[in-house]
PDB file of N, CA and C in Angstrom:
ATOM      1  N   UNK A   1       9.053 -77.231  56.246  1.00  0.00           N
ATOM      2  CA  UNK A   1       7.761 -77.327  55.610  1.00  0.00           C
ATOM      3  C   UNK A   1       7.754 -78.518  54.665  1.00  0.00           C
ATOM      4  N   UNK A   2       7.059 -79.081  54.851  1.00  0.00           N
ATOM      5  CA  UNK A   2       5.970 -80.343  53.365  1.00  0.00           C
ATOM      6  C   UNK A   2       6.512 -80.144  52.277  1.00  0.00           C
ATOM      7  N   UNK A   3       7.060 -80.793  51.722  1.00  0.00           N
ATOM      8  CA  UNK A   3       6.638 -80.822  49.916  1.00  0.00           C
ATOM      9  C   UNK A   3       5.496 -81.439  49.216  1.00  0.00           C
ATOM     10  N   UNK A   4       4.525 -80.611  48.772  1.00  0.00           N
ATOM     11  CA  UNK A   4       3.505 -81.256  47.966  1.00  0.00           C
ATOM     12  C   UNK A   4       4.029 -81.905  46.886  1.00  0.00           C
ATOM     13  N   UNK A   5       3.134 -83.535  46.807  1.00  0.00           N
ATOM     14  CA  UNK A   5       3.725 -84.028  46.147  1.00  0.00           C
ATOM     15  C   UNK A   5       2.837 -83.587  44.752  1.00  0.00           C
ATOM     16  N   UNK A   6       3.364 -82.923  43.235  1.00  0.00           N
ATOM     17  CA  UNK A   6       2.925 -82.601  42.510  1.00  0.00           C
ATOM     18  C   UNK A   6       1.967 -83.745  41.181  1.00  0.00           C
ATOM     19  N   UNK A   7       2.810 -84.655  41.540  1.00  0.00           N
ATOM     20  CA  UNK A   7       1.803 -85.913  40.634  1.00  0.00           C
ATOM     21  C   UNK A   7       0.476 -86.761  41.924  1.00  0.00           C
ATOM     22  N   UNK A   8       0.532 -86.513  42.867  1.00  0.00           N
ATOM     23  CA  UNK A   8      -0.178 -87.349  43.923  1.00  0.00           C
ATOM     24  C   UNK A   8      -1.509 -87.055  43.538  1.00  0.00           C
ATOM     25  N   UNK A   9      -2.076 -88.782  43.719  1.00  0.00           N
ATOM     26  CA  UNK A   9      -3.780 -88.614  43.352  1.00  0.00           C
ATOM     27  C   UNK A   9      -4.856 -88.012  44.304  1.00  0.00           C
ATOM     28  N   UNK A  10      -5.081 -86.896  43.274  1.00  0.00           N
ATOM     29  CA  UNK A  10      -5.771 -86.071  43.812  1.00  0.00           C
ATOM     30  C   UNK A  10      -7.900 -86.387  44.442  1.00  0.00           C
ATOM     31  N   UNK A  11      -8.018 -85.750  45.663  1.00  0.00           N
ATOM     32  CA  UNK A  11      -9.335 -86.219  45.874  1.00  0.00           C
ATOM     33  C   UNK A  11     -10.519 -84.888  45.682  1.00  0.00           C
ATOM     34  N   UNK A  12     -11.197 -84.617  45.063  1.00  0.00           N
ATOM     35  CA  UNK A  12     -12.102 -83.195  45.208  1.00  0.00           C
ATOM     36  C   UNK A  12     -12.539 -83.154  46.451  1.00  0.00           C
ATOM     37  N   UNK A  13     -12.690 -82.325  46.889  1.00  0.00           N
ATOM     38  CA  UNK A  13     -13.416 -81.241  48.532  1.00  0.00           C
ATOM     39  C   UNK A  13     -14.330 -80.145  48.246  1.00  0.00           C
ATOM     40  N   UNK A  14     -15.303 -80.023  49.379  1.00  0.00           N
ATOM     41  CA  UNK A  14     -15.989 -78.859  49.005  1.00  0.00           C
ATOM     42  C   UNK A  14     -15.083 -78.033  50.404  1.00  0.00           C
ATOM     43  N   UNK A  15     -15.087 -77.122  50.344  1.00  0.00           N
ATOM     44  CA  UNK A  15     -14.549 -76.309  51.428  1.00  0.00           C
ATOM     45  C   UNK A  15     -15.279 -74.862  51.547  1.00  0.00           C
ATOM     46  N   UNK A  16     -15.475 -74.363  52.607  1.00  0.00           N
ATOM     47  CA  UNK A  16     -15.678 -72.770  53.083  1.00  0.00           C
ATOM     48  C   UNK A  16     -14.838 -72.415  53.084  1.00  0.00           C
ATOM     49  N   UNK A  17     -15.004 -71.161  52.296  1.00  0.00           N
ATOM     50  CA  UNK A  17     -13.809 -70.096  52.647  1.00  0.00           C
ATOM     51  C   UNK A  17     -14.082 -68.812  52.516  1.00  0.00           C
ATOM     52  N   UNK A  18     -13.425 -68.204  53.382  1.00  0.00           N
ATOM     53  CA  UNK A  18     -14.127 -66.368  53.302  1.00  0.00           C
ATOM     54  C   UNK A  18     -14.129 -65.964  52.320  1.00  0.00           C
ATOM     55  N   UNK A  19     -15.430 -64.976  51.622  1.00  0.00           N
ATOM     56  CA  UNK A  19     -15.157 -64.828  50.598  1.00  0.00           C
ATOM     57  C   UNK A  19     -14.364 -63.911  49.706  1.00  0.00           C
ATOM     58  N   UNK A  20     -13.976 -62.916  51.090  1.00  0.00           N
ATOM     59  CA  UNK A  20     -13.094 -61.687  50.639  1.00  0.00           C
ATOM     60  C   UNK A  20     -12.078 -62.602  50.403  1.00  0.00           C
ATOM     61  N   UNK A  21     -11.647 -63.048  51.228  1.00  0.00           N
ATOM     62  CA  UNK A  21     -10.198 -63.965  51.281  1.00  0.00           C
ATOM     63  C   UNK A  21      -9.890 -64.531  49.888  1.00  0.00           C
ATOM     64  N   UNK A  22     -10.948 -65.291  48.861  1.00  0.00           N
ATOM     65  CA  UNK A  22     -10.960 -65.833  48.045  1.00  0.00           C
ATOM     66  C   UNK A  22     -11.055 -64.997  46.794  1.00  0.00           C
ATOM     67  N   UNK A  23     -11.522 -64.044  47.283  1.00  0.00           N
ATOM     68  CA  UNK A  23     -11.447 -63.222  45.979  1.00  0.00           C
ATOM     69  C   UNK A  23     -10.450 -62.362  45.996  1.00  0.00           C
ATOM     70  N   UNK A  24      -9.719 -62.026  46.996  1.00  0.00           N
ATOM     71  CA  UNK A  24      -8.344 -61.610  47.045  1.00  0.00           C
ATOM     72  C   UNK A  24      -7.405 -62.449  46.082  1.00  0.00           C
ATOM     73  N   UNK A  25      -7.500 -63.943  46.666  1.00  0.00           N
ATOM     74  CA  UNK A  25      -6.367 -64.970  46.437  1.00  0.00           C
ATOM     75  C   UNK A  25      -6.729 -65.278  44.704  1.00  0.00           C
ATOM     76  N   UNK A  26      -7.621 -65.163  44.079  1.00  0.00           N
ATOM     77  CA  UNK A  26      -7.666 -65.424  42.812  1.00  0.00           C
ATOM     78  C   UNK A  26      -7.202 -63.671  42.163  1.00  0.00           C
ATOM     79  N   UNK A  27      -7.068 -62.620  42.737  1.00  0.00           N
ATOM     80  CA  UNK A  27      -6.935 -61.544  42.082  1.00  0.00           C
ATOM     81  C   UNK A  27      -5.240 -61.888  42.151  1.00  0.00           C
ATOM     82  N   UNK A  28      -4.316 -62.507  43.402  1.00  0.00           N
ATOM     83  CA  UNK A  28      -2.973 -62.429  43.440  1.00  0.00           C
ATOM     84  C   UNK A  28      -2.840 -63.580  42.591  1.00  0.00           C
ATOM     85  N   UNK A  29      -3.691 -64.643  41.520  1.00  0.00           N
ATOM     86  CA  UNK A  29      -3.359 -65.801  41.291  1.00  0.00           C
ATOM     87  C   UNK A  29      -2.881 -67.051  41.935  1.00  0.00           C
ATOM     88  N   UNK A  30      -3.132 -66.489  43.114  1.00  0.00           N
ATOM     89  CA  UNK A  30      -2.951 -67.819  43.437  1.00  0.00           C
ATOM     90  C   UNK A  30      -3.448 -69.391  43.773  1.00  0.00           C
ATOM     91  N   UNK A  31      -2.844 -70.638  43.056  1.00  0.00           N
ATOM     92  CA  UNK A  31      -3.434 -71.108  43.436  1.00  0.00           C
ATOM     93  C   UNK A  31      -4.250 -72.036  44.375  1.00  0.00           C
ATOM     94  N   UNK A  32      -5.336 -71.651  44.792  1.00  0.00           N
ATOM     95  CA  UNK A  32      -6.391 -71.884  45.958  1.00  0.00           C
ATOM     96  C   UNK A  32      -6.192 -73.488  46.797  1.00  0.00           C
ATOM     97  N   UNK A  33      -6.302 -73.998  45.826  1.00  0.00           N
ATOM     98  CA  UNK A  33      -6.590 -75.898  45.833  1.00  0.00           C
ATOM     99  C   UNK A  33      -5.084 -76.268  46.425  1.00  0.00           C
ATOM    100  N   UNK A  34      -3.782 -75.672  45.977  1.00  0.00           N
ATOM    101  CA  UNK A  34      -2.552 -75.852  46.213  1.00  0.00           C
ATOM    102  C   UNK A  34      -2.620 -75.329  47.267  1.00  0.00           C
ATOM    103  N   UNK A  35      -2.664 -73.772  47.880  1.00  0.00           N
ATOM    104  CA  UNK A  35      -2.737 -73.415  49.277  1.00  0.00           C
ATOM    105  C   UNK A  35      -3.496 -74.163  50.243  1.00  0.00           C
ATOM    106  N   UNK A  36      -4.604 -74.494  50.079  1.00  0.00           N
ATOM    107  CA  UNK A  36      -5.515 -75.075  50.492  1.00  0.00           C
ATOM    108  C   UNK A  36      -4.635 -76.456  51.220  1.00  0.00           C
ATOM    109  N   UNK A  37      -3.883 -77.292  50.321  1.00  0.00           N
ATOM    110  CA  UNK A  37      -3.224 -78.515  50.601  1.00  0.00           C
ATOM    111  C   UNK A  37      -2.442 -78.271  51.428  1.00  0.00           C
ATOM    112  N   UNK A  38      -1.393 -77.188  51.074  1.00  0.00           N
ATOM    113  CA  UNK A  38      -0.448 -76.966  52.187  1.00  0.00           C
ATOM    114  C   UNK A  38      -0.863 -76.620  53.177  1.00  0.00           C
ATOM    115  N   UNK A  39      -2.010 -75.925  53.655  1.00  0.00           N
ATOM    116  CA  UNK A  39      -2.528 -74.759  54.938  1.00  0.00           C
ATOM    117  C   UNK A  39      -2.858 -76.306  55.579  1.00  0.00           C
ATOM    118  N   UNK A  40      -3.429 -77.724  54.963  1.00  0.00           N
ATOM    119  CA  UNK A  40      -4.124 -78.858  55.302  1.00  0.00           C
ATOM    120  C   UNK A  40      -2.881 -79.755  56.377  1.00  0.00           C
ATOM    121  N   UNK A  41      -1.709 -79.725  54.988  1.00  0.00           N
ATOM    122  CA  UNK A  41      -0.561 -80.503  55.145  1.00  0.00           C
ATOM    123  C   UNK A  41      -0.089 -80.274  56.770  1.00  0.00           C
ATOM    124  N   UNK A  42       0.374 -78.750  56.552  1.00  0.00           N
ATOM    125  CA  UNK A  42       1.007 -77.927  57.824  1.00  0.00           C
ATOM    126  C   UNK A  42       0.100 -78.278  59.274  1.00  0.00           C
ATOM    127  N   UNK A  43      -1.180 -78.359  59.025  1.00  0.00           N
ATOM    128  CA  UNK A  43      -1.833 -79.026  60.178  1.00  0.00           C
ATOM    129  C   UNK A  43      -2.218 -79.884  60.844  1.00  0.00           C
ATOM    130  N   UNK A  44      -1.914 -80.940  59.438  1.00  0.00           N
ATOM    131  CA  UNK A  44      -1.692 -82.716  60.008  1.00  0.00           C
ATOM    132  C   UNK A  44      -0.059 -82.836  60.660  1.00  0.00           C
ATOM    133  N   UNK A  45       0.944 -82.245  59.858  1.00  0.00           N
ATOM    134  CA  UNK A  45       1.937 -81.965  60.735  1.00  0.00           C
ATOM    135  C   UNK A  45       1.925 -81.647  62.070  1.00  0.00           C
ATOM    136  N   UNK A  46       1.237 -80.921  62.549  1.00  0.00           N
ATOM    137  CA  UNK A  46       1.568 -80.170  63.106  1.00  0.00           C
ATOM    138  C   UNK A  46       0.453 -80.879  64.896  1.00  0.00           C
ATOM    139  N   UNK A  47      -0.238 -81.560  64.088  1.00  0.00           N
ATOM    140  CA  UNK A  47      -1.176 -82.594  65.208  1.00  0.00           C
ATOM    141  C   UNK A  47       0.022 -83.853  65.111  1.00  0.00           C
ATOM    142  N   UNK A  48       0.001 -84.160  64.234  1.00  0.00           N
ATOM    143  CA  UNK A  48       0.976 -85.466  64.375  1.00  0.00           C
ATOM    144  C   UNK A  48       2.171 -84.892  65.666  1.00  0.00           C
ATOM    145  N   UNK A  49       2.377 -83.957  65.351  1.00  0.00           N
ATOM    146  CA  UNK A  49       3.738 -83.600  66.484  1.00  0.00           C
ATOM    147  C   UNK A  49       3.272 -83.620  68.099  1.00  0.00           C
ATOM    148  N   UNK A  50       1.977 -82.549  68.034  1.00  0.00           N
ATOM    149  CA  UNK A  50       1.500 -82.834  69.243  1.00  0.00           C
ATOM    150  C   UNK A  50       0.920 -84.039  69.768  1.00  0.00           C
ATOM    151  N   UNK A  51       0.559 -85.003  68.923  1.00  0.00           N
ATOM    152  CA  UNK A  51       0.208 -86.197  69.540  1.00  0.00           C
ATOM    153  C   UNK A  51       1.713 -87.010  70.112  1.00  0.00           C
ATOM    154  N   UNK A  52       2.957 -87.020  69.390  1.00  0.00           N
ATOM    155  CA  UNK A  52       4.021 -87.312  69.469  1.00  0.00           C
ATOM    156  C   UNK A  52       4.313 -86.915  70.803  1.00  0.00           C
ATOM    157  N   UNK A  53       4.496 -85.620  71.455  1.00  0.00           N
ATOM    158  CA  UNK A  53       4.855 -85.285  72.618  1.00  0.00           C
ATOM    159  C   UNK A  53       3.968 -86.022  73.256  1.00  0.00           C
ATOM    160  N   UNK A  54       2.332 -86.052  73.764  1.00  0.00           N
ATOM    161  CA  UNK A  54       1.855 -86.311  74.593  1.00  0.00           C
ATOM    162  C   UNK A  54       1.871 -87.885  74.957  1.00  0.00           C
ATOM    163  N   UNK A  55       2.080 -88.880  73.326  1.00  0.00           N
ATOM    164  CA  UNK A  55       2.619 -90.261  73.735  1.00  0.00           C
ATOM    165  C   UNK A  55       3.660 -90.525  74.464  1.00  0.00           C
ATOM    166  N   UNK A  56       5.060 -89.591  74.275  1.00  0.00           N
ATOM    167  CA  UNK A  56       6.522 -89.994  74.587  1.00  0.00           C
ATOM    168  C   UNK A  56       6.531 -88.616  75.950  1.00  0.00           C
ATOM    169  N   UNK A  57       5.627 -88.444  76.366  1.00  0.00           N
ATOM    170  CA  UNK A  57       6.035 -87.538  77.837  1.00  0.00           C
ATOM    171  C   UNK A  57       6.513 -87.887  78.502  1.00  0.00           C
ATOM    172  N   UNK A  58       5.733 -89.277  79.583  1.00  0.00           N
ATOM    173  CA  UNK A  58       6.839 -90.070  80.080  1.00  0.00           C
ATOM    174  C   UNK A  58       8.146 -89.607  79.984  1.00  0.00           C
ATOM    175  N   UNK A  59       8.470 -90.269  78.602  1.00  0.00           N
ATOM    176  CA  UNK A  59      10.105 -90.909  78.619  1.00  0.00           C
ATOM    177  C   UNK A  59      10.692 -89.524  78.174  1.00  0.00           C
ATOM    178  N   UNK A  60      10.454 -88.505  78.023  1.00  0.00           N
ATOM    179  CA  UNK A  60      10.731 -86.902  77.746  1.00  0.00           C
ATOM    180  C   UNK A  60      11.009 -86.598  79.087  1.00  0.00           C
ATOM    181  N   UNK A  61       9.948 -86.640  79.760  1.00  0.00           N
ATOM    182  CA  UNK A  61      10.221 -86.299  81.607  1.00  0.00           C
ATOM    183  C   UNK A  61      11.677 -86.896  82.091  1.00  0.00           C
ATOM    184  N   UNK A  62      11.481 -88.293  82.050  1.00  0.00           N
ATOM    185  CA  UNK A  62      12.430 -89.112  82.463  1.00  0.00           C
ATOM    186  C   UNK A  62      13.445 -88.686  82.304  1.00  0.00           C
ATOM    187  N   UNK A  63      14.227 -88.245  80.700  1.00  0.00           N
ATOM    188  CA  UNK A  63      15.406 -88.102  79.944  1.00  0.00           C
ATOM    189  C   UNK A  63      15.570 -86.504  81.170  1.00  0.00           C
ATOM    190  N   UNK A  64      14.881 -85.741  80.889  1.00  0.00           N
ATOM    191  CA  UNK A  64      15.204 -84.634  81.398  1.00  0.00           C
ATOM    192  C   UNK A  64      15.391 -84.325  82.928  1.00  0.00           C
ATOM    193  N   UNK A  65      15.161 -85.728  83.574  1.00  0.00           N
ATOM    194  CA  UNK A  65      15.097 -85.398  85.048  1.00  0.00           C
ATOM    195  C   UNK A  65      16.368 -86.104  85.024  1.00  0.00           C
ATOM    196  N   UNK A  66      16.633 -86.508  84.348  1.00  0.00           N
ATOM    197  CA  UNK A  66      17.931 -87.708  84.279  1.00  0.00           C
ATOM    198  C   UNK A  66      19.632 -86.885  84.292  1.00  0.00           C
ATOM    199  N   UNK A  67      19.277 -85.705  82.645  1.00  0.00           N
ATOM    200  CA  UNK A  67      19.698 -84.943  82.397  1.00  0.00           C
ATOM    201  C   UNK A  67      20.198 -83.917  83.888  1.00  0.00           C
ATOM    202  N   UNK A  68      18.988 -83.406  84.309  1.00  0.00           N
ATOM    203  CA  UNK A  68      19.169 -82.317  85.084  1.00  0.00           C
ATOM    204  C   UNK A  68      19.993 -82.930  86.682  1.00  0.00           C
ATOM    205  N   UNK A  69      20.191 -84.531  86.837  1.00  0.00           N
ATOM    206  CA  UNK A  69      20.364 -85.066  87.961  1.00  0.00           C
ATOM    207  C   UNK A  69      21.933 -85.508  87.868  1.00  0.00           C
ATOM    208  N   UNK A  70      22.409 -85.928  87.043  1.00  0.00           N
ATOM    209  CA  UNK A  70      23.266 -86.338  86.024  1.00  0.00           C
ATOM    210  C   UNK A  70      24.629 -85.888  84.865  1.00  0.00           C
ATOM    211  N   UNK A  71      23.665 -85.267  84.435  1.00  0.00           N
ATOM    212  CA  UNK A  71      24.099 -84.067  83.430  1.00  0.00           C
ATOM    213  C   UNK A  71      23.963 -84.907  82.408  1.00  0.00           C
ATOM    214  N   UNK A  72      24.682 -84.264  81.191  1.00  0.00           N
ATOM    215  CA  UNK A  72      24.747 -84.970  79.621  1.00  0.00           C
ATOM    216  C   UNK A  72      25.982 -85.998  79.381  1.00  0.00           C
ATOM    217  N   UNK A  73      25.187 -87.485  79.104  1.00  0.00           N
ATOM    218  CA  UNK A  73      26.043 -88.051  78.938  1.00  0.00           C
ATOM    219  C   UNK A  73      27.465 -87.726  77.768  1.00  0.00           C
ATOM    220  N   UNK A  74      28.540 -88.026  78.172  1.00  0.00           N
ATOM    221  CA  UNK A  74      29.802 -87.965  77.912  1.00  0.00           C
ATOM    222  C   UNK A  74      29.532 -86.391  76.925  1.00  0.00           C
ATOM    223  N   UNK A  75      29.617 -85.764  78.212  1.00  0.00           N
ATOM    224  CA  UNK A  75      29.691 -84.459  78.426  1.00  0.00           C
ATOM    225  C   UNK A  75      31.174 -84.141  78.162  1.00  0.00           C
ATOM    226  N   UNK A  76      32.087 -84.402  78.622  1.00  0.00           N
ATOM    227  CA  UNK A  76      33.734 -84.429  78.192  1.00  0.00           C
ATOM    228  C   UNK A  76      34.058 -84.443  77.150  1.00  0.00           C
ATOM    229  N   UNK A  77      33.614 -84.873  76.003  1.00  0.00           N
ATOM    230  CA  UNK A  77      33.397 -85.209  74.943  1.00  0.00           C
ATOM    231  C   UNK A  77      33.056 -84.467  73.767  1.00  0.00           C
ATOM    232  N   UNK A  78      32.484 -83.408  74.207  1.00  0.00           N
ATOM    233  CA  UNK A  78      31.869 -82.191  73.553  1.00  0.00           C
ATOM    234  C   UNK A  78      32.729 -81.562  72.989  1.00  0.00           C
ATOM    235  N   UNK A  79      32.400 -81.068  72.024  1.00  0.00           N
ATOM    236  CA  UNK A  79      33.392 -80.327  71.072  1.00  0.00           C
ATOM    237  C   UNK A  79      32.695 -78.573  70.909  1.00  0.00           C
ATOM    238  N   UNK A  80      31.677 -78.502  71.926  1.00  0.00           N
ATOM    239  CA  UNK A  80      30.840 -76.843  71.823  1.00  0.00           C
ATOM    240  C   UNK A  80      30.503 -76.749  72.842  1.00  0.00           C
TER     241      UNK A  80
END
């Protein structure tokens, strides 16, 4: 997981949010704007990754057909 960075310049948002949900999350204290970042963070992560696979498929395919034809290079070598 992310580390929020705690001094980083901050931008205001308006956001929806359920309102049970929100009035839950201020009864546990927690805070909203901070969850909010991480729930944000975790999902730019988490596109960045999937865009990552679908650029490098190709050469993912390749490695693994290579792998499976081949085996793992200096396989002898292995210590597990």
């Amino acid at each position: 997981m992310r580390k929020i960075a705690v001094n980083a310049v901050r931008q205001p948002a308006n956001l929806s949010i359920d309102s049970k949900l929100m009035k839950e999350a201020k009864g546990l204290d927690v805070n909203v704007s901070r969850a909010a970042e991480a729930g944000i963070a975790e999902a730019v992560a988490a596109e960045k990754t999937r865009l990552w696979k679908l650029e490098n498929r190709a050469t993912i395919d390749a490695w693994n057909e290579y792998i499976e034809k081949h085996g793992i290079p200096l396989a002898e070598h292995r210590q597990f």
